[in-house]
C-alpha atoms as a PDB file:
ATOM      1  CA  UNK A   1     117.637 -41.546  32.336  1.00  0.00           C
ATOM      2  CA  UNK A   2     115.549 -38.806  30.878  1.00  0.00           C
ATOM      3  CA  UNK A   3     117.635 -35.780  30.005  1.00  0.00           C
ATOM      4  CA  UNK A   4     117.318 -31.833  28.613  1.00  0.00           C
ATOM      5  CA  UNK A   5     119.718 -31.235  25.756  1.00  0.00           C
ATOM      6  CA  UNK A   6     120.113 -27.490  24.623  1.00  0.00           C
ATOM      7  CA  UNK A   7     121.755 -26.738  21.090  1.00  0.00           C
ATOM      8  CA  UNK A   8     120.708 -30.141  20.084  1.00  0.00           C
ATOM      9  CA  UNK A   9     120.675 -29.072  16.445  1.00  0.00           C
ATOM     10  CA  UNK A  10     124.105 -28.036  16.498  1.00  0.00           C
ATOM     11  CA  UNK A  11     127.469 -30.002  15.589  1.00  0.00           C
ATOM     12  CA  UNK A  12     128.290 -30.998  19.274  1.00  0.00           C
ATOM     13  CA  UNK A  13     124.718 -31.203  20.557  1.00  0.00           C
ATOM     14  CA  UNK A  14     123.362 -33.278  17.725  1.00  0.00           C
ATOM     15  CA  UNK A  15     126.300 -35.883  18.882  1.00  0.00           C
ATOM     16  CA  UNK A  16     125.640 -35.651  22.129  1.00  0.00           C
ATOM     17  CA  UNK A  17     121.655 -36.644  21.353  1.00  0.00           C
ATOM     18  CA  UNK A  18     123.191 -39.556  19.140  1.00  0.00           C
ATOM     19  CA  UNK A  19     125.052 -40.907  21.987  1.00  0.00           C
ATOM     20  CA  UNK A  20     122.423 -40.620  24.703  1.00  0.00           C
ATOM     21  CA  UNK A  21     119.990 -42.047  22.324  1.00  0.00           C
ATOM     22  CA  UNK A  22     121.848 -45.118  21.713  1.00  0.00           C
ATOM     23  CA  UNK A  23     122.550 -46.270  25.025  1.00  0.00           C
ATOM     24  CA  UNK A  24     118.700 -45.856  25.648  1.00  0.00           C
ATOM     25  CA  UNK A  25     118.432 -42.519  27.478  1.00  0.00           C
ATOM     26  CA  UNK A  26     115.315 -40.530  27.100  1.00  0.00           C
ATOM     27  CA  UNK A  27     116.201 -36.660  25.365  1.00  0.00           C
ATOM     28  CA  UNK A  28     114.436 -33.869  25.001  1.00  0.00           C
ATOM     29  CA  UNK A  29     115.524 -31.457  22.819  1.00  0.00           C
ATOM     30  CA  UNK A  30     114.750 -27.763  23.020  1.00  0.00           C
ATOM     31  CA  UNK A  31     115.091 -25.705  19.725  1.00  0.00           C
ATOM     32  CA  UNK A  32     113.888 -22.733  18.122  1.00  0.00           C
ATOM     33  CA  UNK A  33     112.966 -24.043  14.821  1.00  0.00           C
ATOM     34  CA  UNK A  34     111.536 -27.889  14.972  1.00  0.00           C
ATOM     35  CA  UNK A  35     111.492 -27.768  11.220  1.00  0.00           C
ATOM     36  CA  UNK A  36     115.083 -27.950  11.569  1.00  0.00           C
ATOM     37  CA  UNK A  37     114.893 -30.765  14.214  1.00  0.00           C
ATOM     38  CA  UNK A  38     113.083 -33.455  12.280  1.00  0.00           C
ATOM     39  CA  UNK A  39     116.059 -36.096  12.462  1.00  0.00           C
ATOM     40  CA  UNK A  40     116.046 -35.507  16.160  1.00  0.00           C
ATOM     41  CA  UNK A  41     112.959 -37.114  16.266  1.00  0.00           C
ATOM     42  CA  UNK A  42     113.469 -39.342  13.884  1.00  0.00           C
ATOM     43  CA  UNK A  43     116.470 -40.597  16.228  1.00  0.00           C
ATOM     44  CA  UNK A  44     113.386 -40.536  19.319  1.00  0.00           C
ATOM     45  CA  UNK A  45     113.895 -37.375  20.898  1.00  0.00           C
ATOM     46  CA  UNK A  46     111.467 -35.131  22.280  1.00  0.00           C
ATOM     47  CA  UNK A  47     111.306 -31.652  20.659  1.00  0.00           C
ATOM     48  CA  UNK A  48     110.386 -28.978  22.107  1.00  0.00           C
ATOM     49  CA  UNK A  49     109.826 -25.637  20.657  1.00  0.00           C
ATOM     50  CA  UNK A  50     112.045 -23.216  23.013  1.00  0.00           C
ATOM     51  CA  UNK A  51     115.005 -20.692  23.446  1.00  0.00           C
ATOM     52  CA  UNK A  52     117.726 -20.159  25.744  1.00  0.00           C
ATOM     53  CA  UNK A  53     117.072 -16.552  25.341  1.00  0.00           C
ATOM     54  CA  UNK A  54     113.842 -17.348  26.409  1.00  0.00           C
ATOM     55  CA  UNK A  55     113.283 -18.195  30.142  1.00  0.00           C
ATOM     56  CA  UNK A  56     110.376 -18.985  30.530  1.00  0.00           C
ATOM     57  CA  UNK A  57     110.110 -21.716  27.358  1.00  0.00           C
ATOM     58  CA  UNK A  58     112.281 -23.458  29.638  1.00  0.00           C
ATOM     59  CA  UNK A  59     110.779 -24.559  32.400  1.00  0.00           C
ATOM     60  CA  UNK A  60     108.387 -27.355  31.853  1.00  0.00           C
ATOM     61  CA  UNK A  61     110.336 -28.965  29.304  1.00  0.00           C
ATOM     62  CA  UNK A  62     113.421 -28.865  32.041  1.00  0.00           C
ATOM     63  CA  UNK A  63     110.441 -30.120  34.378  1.00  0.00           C
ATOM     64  CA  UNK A  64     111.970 -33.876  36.297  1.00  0.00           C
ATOM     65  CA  UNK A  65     114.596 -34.898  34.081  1.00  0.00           C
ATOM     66  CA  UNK A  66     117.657 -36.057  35.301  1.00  0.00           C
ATOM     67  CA  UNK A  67     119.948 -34.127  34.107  1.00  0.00           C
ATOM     68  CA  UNK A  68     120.769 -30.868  31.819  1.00  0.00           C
ATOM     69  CA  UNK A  69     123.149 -30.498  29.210  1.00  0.00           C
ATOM     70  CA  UNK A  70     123.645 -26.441  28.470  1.00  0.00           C
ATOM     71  CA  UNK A  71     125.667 -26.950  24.584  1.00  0.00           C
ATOM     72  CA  UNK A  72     123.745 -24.445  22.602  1.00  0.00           C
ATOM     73  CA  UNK A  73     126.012 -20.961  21.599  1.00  0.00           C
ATOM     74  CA  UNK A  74     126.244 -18.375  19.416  1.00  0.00           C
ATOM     75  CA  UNK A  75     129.653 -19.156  17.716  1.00  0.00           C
ATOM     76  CA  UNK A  76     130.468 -16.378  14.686  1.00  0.00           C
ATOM     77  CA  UNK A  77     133.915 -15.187  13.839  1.00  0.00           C
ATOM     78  CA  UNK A  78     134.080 -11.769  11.904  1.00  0.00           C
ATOM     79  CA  UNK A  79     130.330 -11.469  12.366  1.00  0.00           C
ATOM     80  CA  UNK A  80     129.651  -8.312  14.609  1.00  0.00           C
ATOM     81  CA  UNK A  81     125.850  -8.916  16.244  1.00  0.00           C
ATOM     82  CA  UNK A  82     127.021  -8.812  19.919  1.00  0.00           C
ATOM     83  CA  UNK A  83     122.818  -8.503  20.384  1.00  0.00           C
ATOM     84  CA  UNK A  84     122.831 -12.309  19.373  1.00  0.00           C
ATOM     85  CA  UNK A  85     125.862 -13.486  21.234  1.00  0.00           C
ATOM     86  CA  UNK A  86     124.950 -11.746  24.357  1.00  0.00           C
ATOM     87  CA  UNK A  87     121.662 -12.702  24.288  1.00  0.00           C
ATOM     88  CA  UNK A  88     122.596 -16.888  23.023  1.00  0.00           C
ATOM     89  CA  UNK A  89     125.918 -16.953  25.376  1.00  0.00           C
ATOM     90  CA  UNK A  90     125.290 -14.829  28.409  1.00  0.00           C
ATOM     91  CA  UNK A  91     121.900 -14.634  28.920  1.00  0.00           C
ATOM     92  CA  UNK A  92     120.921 -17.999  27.480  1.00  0.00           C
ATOM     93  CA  UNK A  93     123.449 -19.463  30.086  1.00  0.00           C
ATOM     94  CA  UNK A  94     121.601 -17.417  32.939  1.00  0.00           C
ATOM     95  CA  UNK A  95     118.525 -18.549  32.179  1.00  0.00           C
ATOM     96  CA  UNK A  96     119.391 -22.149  31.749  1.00  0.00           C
ATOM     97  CA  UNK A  97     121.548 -22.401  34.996  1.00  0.00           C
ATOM     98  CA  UNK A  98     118.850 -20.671  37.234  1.00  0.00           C
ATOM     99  CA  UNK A  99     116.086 -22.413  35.796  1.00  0.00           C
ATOM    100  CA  UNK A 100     118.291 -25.886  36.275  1.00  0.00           C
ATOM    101  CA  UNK A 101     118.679 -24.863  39.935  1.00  0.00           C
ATOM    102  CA  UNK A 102     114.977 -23.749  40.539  1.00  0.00           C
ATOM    103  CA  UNK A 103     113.549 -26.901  39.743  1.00  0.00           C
ATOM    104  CA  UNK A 104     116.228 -28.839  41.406  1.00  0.00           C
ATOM    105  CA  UNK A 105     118.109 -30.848  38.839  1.00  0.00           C
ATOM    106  CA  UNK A 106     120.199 -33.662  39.970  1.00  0.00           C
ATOM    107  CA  UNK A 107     123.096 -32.285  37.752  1.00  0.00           C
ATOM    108  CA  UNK A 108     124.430 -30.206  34.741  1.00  0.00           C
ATOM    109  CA  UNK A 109     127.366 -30.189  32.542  1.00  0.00           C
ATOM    110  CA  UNK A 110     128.034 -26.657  30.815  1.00  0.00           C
ATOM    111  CA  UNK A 111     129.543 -26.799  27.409  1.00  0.00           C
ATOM    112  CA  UNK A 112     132.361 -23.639  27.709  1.00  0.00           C
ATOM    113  CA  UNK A 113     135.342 -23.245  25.320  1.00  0.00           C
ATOM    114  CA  UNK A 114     138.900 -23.303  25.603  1.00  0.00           C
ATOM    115  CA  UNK A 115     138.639 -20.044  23.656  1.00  0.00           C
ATOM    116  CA  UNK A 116     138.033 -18.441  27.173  1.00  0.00           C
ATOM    117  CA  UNK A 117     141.789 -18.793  27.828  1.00  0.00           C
ATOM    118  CA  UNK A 118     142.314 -16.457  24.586  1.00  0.00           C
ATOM    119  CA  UNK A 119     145.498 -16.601  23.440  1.00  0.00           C
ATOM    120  CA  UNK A 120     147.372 -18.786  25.242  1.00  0.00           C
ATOM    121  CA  UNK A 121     151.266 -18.218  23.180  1.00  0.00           C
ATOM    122  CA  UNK A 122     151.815 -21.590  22.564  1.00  0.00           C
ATOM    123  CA  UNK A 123     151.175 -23.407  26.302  1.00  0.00           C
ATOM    124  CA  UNK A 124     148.920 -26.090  27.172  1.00  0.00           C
ATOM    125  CA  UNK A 125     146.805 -24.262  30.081  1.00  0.00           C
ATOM    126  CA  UNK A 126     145.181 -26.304  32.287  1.00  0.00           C
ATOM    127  CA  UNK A 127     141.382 -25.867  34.174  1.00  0.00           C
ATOM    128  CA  UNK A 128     143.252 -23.650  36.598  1.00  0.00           C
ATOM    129  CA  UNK A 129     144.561 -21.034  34.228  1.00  0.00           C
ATOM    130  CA  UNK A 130     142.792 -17.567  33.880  1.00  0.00           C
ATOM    131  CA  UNK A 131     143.284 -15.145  31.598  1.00  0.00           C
ATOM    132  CA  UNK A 132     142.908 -11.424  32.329  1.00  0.00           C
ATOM    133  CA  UNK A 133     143.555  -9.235  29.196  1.00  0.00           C
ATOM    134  CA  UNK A 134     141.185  -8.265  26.021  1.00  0.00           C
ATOM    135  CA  UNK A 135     139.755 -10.854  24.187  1.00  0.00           C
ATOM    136  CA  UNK A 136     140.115 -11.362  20.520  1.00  0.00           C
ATOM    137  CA  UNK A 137     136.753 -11.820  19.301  1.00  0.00           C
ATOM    138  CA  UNK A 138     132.892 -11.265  20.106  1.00  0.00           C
ATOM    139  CA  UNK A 139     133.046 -14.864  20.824  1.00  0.00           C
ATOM    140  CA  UNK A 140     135.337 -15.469  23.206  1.00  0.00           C
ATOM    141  CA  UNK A 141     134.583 -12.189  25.117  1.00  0.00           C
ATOM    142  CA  UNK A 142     131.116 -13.107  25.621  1.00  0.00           C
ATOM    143  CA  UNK A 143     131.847 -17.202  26.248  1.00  0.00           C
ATOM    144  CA  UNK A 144     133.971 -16.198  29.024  1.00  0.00           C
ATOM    145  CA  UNK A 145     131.339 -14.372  30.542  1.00  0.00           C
ATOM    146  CA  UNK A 146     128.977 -17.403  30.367  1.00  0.00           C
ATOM    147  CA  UNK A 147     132.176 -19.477  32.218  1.00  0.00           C
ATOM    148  CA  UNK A 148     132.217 -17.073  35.170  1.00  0.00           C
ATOM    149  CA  UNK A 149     128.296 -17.237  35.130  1.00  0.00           C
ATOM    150  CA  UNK A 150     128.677 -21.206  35.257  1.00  0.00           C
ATOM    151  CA  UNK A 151     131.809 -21.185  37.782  1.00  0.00           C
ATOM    152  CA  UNK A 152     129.412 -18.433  40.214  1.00  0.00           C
ATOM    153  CA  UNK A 153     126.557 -20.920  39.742  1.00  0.00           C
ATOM    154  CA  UNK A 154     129.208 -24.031  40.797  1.00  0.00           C
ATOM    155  CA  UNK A 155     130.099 -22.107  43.643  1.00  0.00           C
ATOM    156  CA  UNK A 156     126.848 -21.155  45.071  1.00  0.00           C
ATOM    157  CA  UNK A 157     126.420 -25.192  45.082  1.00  0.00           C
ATOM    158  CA  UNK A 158     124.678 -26.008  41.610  1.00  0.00           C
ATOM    159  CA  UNK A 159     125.576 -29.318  40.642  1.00  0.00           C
ATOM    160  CA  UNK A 160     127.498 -28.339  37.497  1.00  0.00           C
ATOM    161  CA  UNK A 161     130.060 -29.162  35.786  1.00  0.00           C
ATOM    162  CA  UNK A 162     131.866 -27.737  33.064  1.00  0.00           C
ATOM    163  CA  UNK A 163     133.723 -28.868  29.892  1.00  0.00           C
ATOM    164  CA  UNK A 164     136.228 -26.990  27.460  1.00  0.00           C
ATOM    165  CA  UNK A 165     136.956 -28.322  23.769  1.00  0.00           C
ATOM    166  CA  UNK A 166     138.995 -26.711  21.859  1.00  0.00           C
ATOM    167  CA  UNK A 167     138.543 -27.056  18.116  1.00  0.00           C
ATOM    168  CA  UNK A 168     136.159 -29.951  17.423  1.00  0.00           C
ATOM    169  CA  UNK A 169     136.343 -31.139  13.776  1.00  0.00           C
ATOM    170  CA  UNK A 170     134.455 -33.855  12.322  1.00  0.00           C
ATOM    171  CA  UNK A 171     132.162 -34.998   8.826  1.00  0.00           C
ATOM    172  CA  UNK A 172     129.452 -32.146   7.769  1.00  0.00           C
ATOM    173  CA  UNK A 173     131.147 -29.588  10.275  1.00  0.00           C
ATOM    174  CA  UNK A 174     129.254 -26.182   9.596  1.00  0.00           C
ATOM    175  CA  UNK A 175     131.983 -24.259  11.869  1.00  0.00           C
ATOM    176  CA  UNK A 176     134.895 -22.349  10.174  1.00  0.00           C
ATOM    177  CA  UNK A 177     137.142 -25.133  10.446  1.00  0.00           C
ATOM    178  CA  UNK A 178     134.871 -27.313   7.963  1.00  0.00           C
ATOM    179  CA  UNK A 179     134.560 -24.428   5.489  1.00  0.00           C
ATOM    180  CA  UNK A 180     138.566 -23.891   5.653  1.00  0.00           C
ATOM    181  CA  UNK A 181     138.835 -27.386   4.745  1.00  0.00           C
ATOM    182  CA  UNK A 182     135.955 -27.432   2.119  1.00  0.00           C
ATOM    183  CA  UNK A 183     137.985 -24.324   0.555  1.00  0.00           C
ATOM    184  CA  UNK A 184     141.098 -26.224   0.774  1.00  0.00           C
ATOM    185  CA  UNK A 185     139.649 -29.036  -1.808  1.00  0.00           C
ATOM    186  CA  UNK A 186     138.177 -26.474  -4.096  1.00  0.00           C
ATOM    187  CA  UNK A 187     141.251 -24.773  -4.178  1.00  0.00           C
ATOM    188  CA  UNK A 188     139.573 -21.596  -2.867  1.00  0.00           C
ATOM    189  CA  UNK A 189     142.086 -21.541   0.475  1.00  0.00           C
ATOM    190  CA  UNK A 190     144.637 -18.975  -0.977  1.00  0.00           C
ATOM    191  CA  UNK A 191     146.676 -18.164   2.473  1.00  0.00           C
ATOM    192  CA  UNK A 192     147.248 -19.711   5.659  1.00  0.00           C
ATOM    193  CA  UNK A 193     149.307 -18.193   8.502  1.00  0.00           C
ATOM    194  CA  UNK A 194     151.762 -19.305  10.428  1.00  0.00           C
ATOM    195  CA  UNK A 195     151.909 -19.823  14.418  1.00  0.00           C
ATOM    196  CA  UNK A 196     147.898 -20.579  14.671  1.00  0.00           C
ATOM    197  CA  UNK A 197     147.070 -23.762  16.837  1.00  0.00           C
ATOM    198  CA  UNK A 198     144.522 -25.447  18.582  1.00  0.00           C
ATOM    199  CA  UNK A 199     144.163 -28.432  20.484  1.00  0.00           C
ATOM    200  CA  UNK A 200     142.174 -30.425  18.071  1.00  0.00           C
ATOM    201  CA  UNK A 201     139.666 -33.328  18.844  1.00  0.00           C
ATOM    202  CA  UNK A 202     137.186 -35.265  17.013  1.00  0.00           C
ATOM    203  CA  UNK A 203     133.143 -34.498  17.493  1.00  0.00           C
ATOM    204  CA  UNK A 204     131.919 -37.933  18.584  1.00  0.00           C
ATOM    205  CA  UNK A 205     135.340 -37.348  21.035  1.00  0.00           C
ATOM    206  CA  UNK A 206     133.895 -34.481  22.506  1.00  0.00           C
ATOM    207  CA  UNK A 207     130.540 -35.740  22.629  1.00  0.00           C
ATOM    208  CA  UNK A 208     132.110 -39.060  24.602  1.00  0.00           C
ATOM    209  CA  UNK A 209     133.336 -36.603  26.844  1.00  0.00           C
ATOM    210  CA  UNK A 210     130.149 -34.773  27.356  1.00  0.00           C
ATOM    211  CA  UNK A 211     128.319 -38.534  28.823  1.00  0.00           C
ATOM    212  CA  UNK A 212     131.358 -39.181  30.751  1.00  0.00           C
ATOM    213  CA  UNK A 213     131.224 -35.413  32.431  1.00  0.00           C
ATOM    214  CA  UNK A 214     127.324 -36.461  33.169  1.00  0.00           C
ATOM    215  CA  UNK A 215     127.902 -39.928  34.818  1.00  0.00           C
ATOM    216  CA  UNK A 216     131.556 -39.144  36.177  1.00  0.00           C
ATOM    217  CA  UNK A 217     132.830 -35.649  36.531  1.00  0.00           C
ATOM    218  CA  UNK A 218     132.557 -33.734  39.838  1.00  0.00           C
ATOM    219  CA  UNK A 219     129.871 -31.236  40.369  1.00  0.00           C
ATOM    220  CA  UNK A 220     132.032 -27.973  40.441  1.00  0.00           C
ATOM    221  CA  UNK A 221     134.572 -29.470  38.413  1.00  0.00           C
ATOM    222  CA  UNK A 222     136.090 -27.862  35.246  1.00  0.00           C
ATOM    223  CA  UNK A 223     137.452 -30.283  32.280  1.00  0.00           C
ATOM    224  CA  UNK A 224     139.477 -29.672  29.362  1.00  0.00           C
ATOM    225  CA  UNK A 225     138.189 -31.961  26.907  1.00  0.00           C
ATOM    226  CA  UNK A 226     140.438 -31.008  23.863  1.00  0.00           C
ATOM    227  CA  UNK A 227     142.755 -32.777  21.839  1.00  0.00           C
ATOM    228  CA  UNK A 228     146.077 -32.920  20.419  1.00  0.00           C
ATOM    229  CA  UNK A 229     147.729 -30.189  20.176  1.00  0.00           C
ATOM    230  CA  UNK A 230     148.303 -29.070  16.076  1.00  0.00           C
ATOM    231  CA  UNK A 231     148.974 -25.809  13.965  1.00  0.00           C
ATOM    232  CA  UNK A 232     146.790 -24.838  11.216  1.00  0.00           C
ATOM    233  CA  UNK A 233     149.866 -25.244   8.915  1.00  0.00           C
ATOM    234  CA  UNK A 234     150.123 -29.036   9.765  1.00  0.00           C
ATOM    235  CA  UNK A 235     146.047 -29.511   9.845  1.00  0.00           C
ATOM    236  CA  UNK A 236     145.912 -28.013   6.694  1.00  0.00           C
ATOM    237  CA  UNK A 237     148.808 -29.640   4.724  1.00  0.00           C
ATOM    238  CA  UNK A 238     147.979 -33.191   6.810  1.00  0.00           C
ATOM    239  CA  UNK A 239     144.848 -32.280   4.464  1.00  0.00           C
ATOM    240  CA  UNK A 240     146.824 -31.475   1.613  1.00  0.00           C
ATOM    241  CA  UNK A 241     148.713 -34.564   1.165  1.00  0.00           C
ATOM    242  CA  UNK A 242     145.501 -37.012   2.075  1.00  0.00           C
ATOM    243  CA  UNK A 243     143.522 -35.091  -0.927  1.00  0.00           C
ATOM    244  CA  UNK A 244     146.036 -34.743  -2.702  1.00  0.00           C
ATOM    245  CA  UNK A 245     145.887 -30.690  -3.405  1.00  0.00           C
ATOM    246  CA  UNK A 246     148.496 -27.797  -3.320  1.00  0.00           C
ATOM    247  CA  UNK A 247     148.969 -26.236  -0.196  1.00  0.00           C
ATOM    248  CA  UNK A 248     148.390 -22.761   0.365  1.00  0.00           C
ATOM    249  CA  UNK A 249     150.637 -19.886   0.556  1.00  0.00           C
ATOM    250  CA  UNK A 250     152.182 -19.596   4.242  1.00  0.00           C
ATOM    251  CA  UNK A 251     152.405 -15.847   5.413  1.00  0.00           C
ATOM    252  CA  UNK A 252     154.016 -14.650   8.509  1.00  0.00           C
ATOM    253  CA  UNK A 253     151.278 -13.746  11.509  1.00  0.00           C
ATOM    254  CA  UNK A 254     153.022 -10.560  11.889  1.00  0.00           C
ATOM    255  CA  UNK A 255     151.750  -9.692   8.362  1.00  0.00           C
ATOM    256  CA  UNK A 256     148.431 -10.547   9.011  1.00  0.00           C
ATOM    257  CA  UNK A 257     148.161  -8.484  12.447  1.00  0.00           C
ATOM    258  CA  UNK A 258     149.772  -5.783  10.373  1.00  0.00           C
ATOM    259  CA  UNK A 259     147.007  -5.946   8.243  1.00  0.00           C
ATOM    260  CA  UNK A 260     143.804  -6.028  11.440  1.00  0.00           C
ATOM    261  CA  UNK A 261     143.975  -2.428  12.170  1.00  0.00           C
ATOM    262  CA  UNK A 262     143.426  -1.332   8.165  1.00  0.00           C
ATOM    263  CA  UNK A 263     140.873  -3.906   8.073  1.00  0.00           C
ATOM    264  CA  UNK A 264     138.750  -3.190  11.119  1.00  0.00           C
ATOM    265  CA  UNK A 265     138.971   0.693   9.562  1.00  0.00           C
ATOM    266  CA  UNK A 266     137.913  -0.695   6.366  1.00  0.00           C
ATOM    267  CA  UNK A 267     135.103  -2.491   8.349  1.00  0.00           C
ATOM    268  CA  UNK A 268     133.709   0.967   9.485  1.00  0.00           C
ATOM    269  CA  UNK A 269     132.767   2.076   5.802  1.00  0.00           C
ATOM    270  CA  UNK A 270     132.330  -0.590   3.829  1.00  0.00           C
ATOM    271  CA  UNK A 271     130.868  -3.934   3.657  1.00  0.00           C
ATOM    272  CA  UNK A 272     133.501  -6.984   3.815  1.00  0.00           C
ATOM    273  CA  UNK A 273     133.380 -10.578   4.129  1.00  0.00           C
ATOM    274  CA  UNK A 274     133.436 -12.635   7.267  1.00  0.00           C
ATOM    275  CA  UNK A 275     137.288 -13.319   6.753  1.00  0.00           C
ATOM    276  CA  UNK A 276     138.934 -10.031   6.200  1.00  0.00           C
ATOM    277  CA  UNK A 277     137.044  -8.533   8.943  1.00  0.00           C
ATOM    278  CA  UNK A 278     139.588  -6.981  11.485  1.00  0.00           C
ATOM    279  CA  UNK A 279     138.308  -9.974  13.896  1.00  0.00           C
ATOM    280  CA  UNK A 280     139.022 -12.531  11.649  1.00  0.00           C
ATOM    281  CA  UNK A 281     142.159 -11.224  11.292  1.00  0.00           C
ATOM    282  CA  UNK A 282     143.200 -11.266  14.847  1.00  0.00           C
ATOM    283  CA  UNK A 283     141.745 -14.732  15.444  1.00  0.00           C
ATOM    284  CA  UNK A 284     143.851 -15.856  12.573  1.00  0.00           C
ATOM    285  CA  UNK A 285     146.915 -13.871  12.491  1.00  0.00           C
ATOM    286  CA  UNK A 286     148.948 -16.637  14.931  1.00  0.00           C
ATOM    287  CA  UNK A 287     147.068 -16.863  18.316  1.00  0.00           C
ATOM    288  CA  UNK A 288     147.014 -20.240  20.260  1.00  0.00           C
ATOM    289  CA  UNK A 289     144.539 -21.614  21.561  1.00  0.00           C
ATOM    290  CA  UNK A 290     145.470 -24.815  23.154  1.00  0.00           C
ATOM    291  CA  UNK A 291     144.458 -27.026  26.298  1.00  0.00           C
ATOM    292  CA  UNK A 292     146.056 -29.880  28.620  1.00  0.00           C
ATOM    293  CA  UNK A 293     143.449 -32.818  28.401  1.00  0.00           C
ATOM    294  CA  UNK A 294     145.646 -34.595  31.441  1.00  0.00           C
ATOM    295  CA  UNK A 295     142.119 -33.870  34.311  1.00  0.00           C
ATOM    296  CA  UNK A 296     140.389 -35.267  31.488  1.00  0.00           C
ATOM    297  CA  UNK A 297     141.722 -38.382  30.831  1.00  0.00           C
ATOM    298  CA  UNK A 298     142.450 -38.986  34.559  1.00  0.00           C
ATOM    299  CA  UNK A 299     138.926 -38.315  36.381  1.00  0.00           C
ATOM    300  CA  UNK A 300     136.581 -38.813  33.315  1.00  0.00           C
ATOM    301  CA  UNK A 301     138.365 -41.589  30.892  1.00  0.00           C
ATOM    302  CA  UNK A 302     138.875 -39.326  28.157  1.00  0.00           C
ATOM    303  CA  UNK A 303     140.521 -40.820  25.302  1.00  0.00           C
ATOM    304  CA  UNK A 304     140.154 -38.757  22.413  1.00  0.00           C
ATOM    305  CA  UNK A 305     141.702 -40.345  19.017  1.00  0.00           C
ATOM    306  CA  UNK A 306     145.208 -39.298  17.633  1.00  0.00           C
ATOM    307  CA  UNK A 307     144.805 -36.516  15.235  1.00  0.00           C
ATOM    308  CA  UNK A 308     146.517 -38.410  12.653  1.00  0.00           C
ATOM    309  CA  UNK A 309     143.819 -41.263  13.072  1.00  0.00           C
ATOM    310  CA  UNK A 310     140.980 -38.903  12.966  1.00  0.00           C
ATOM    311  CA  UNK A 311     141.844 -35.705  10.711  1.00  0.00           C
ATOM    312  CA  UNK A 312     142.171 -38.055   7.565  1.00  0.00           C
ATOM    313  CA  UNK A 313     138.882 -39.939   7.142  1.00  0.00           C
ATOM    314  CA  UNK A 314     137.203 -36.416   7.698  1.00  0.00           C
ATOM    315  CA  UNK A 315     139.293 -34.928   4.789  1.00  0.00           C
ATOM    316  CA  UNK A 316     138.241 -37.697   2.579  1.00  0.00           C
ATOM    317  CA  UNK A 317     134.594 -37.312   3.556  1.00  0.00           C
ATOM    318  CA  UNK A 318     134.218 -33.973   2.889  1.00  0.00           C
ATOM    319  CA  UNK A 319     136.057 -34.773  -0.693  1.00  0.00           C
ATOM    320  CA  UNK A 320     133.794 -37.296  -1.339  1.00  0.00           C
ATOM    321  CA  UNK A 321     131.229 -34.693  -0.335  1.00  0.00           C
ATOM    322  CA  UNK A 322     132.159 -32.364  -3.487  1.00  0.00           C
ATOM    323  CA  UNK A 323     131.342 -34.669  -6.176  1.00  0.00           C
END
């Protein structure tokens, strides 16, 4: 099977080309930079030069493949460019879906987020849950806007179907969960708050999941293909004890929302860092984001590993990592 693969160069998407590679599939990868792509052809994958924001760099590499798999996103926290996300999230999902559906693709799967649910206060939601409410961050505002785009598209009769991870962890993770952890084992991870949780599962998991949404998941289907369910507190002390470094101070959520307003003020005036941003403190003052994989596992075979089985070796990676 020959298929298009968007945010190839990305944590997910680069797992996702591993997987189809190895079982023989043909890939070709669309990116903006093939500089950065070099070990996607190394692997034997076609790349492209091309952008989601970009229509019409789309089309002929989409051109008779079998299949499309929409991964790439703009994914910042505390970073306030809602040009990019729009553009990446919204419009890049437009362009993909309609130019999937022009040429007549045999079938899709859509790479959402359970961080469309927002806050979920401690419940496992399933793929019939919708939120209504105000977001909590650039992200998830403008990721849920791509998920009614895709669930439209669904509708109208595009042979799509969507999957939600939650928090994906895994070796070399460039997302704010791998620089928590890499902050962690310096001992640069002063605080951690209480009541934060996600539904955790392991990259080459998710990336599983993505084949198995391809070759067995219902066109118009939505899938929750998250994890266990785990707060930050137990990630981050699971961590702790594998490394072998002092936990950080726990502080109550309600401190840290106390703190969002002043911070977002702050924000206005002067120059702060990602983290004390009045997002990041929103996103991280207790929120839950956290999904039922039980669809999953029925329809598609989902199996992701036990946290405990995966969260360690990745600790002791990155570890290894600092010298």
């Amino acid at each position: 099977m020959r298929y298009f693969v968007t945010g190839a160069t990305g944590f997910i998407g680069g797992a996702v080309v591993r997987l189809l590679r190895e079982r023989g599939d043909e890939v070709v990868a669309v990116v903006r930079d093939p500089g950065r792509a070099r070990h996607l052809a190394d692997g034997g994958a076609e790349v492209v030069r091309g952008d989601v924001a970009d229509r019409a760099s789309l089309v002929e590499p989409m051109r008779g493949v079998d299949g499309v798999f929409h991964i790439a996103g703009w994914y910042r926290i505390g970073v306030d460019d809602p040009d990019a996300a729009w553009a990446t999230n919204v419009d890049g999902t437009r362009n993909v879906l309609d130019v999937m559906g022009e040429l007549g693709i045999p079938k899709g799967v859509y790479t959402s987020t359970l961080a469309v649910n927002s806050d979920t206060h401690g419940v496992e939601v399933d793929e019939d849950y919708h939120f209504a409410g105000r977001h909590l961050s650039l992200y998830d505002l403008t990721k849920a806007e791509a998920h009614r785009i895709a669930l439209a598209r669904s509708r109208a009769g595009l042979p799509l179907v969507t999957v939600l991870p939650g928090v994906v962890y895994g070796p070399d993770d460039p997302s704010a969960v791998g620089k928590a952890l890499r902050d962690l084992l310096r001992g640069r991870l002063p605080v951690i708050t209480t009541g934060t949780a996600y539904s955790w599962a392991h990259v080459e998991d998710v990336a599983d999941a993505h084949l198995r949404a391809m070759d067995r998941g219902r066109p118009g289907e939505a899938y929750n293909i998250s994890g266990e369910s785990r707060t930050l507190v137990e990630a981050v002390r699971m961590a702790g004890e594998v490394a072998e470094r002092r936990t950080p101070l726990v502080v109550p959520a309600r401190a840290v929302r106390a703190m969002a307003p002043l911070a977002a003020g702050l924000g206005r005036v002067l120059p702060l860092p990602d983290e004390l941003t009045g997002e990041s403190l929103r996103v991280s003052s207790g929120p839950t984001y956290l999904g039922s994989n039980a669809k999953a596992r029925r329809e598609l075979g989902f199996a992701p590993r036990p946290f405990e089985v995966g969260w360690p070796p990745v600790v002791l990676h990155e570890l290894a990592g600092l010298g």
